[in-house]
Protein backbone atom coordinates (compact mmCIF):
# COMPACT_ATOMS: atom_id res chain seq x y z
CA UNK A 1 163.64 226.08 56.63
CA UNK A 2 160.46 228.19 58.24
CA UNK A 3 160.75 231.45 56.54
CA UNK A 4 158.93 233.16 59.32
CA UNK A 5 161.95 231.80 61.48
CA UNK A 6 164.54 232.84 59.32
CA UNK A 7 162.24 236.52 59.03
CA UNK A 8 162.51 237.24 62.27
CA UNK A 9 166.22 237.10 62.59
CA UNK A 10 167.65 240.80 62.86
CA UNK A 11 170.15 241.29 60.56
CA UNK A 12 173.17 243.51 61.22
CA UNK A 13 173.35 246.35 59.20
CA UNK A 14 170.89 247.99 56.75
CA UNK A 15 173.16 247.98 53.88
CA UNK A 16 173.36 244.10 53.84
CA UNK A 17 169.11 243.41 54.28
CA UNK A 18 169.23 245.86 51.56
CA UNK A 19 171.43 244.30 49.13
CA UNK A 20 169.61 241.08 49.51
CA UNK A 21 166.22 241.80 49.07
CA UNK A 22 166.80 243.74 45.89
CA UNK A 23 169.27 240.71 44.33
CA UNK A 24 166.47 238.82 45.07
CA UNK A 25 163.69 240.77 43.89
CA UNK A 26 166.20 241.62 40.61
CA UNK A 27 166.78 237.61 40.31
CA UNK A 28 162.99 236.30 40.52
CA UNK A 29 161.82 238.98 37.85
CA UNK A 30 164.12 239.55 35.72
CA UNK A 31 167.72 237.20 36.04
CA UNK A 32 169.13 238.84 32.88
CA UNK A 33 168.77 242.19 34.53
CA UNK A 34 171.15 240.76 36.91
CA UNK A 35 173.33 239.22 34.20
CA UNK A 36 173.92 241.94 32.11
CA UNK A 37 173.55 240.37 28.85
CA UNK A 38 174.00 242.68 26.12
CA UNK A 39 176.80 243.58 24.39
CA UNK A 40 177.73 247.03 25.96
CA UNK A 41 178.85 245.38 29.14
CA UNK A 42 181.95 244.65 27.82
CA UNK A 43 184.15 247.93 28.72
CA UNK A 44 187.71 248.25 28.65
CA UNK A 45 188.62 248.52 32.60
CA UNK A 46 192.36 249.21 34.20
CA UNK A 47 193.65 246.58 36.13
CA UNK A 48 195.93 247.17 39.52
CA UNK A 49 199.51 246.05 39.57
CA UNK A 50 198.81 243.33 41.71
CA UNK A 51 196.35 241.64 39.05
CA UNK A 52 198.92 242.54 36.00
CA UNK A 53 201.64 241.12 37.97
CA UNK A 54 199.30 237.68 38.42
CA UNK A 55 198.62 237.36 35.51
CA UNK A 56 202.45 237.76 34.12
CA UNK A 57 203.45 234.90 35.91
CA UNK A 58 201.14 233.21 34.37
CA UNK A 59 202.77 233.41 31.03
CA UNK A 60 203.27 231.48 28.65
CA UNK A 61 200.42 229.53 29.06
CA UNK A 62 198.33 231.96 29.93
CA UNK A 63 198.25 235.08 27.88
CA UNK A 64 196.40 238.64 28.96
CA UNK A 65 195.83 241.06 26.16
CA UNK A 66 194.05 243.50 27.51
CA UNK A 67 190.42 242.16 27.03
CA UNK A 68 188.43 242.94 30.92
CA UNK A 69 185.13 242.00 31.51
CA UNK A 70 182.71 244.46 32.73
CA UNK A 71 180.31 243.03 35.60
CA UNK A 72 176.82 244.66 35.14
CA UNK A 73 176.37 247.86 37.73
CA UNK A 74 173.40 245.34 39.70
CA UNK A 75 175.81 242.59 39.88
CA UNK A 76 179.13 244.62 40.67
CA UNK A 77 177.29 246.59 43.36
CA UNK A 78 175.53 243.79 45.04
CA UNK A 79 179.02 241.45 44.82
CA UNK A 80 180.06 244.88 46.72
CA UNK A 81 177.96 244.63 49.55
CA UNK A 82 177.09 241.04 49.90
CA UNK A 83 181.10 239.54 49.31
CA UNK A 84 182.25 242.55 51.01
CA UNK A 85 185.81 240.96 52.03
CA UNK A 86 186.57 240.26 48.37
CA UNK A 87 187.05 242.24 44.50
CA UNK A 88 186.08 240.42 41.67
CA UNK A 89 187.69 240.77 38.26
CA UNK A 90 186.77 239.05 35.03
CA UNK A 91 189.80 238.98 32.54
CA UNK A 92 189.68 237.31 28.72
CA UNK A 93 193.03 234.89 27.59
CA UNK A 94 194.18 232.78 25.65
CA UNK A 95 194.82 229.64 27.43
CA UNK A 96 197.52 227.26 26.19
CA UNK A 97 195.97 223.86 25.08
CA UNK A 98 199.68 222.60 24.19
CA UNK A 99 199.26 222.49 20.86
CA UNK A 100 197.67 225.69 20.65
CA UNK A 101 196.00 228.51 22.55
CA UNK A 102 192.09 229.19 23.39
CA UNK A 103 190.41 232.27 24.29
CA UNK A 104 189.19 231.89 28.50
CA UNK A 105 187.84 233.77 30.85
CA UNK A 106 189.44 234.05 34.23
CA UNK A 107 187.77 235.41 37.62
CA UNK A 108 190.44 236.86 39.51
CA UNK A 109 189.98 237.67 43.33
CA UNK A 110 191.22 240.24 45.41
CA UNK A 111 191.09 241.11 48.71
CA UNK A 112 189.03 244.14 49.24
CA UNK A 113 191.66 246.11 51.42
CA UNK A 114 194.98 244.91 49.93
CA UNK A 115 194.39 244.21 46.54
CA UNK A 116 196.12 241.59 46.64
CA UNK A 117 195.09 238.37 44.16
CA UNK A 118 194.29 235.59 46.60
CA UNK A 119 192.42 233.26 44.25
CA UNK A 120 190.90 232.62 40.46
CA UNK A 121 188.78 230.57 38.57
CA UNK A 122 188.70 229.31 35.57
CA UNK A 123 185.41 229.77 33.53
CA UNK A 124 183.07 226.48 34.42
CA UNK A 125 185.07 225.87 37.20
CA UNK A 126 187.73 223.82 35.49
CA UNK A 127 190.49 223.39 38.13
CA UNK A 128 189.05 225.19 40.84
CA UNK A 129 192.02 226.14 43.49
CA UNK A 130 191.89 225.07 46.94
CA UNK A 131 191.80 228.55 47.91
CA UNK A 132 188.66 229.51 45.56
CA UNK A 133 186.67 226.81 46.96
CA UNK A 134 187.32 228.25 50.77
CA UNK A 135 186.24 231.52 49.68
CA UNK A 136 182.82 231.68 51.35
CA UNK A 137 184.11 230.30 54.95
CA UNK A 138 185.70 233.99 55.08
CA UNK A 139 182.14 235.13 55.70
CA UNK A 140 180.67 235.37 58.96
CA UNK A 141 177.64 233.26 60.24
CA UNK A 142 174.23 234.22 58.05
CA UNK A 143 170.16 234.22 58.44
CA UNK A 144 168.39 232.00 55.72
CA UNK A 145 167.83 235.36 53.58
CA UNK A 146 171.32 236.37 53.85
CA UNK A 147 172.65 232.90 53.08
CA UNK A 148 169.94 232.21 49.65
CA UNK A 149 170.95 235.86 48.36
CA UNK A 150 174.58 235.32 49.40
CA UNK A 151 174.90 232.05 47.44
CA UNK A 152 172.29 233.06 44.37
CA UNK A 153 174.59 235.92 43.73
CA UNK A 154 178.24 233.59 43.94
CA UNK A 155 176.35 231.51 41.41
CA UNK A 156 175.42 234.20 39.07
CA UNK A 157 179.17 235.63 39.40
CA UNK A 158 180.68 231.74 38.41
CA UNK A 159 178.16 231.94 35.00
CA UNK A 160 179.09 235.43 34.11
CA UNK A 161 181.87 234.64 32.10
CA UNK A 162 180.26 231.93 30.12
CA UNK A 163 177.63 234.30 29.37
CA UNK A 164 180.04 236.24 27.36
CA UNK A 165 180.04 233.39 24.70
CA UNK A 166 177.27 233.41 21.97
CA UNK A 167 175.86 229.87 22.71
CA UNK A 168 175.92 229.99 26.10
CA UNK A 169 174.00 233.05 27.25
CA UNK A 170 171.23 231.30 28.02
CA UNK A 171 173.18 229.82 31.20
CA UNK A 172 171.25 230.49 34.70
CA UNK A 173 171.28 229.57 38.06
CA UNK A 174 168.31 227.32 38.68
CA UNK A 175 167.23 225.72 42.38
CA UNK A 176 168.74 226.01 45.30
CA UNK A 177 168.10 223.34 47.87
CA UNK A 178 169.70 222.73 51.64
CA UNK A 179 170.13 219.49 52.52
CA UNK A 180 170.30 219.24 56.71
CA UNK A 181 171.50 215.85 56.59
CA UNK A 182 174.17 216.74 54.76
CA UNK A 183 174.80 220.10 56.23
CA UNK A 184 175.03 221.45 52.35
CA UNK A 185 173.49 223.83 50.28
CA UNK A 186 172.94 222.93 46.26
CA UNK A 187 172.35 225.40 43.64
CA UNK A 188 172.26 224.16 40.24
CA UNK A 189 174.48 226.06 37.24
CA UNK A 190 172.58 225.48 33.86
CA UNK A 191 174.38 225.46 30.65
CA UNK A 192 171.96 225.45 27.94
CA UNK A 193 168.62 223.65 29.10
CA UNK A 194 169.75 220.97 32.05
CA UNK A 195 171.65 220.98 34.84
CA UNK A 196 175.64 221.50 33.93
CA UNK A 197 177.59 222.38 37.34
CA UNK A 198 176.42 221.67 40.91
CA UNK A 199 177.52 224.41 43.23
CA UNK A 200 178.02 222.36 46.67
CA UNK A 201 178.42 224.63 50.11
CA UNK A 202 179.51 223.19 53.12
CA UNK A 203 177.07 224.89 55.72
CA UNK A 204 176.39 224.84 59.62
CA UNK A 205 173.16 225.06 60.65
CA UNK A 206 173.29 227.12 64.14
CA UNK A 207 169.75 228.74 65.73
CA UNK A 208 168.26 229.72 62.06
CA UNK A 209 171.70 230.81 61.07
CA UNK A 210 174.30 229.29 58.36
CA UNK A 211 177.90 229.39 58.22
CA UNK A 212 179.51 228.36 55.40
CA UNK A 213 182.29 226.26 54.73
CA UNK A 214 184.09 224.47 51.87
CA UNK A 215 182.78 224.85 48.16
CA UNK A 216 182.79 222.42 45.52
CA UNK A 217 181.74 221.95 42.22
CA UNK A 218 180.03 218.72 41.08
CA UNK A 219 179.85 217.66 37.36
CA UNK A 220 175.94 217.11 36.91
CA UNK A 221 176.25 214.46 34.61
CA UNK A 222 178.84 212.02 36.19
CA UNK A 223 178.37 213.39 40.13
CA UNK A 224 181.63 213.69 40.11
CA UNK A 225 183.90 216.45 42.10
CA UNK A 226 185.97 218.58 39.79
């Protein structure tokens, strides 16, 4: 891709060139800015009746006890602007494991206007929905910037909740490739020091501009779809 190309592509509104060239300015010096890392992110929030009632269905294998993830003020702001047609919550359970339960961390989506829940994830994408992986082909057609800062900041929302835990919050998003044959962008999810979770988006290519399409997550080690 010619970044001069992709430059010279007007973007809509000021709000949106705004929000990407600080994420990416915040995520080439200094990506644990971005992250939030420290222990103080980690603030009792109040959910809406819409997530409370998700989440109650969801028992007895999944149990909520009150434990809400924070998103950094960078991150929560810029999910804000850039993910505009979507709320992201970050919820601690314990998981059942059938002979047994686990603590996990759960994204929960909601639609912006509604509130509604309309898909989760489960913390390194084990499970992923159908409806999580079409999350990004809600978005409308985007210029190269748009489309890097767009999917650099869905990849730093997936490792958030892993970054809770001790031994993993060294996790990062490393490159991010497209791949015209294969109409795809790549962005690689590290765990530790390699390569854990591929992040795989479906995108057209259309006159410098992307629009994206199905998501899905690639084990790293096998190359196998989860």
């Amino acid at each position: 891709m010619n970044a001069a190309n992709g430059g010279s592509i007007m973007i809509k509104t000021l709000p949106r060139i705004l929000s990407c060239v600080t994420l990416l300015i915040v995520l080439i010096t200094s990506p644990r800015s971005c992250f939030g890392q420290d222990t103080e992110s980690l603030q009792p929030q109040k959910l809406s009746p819409q997530i409370l009632a998700f989440l109650e269905k969801m028992k007895p294998n999944v149990v909520f006890r009150g434990k809400v993830i924070a998103l950094p003020e960078a991150l929560s702001e810029s999910l804000k602007l850039s993910l505009y047609l979507h709320r992201f919550t970050i919820v601690s359970v314990d998981r059942s494991l059938g002979i047994g339960y686990m603590e996990n961390k759960l994204i929960i989506v909601t639609d912006a206007k509604s509130g509604e829940v309309v898909s989760s994830l489960w913390e390194w994408a084990s499970e992923p929905t159908g409806s999580f992986k079409e999350i990004l082909s809600c978005y409308p057609e985007a210029n190269w910037w748009e489309a890097v800062a767009r999917l650099n900041l869905f990849a730093n929302l997936i490792l958030y909740p892993v970054k809770n835990y001790e031994s993993f919050i060294e996790s990062r998003v490393g490159s991010l490739r497209y791949d015209r044959k294969e109409k795809a962008f790549t962005v690689e999810l590290i765990k530790i020091y390699t390569p854990y979770l591929l992040l795989r988006v479906e995108a057209e290519e259309v006159d410098d501009h992307y629009k994206f399409g199905r998501i899905s997550f690639i084990d790293a080690a096998t190359g196998k779809e989860k």
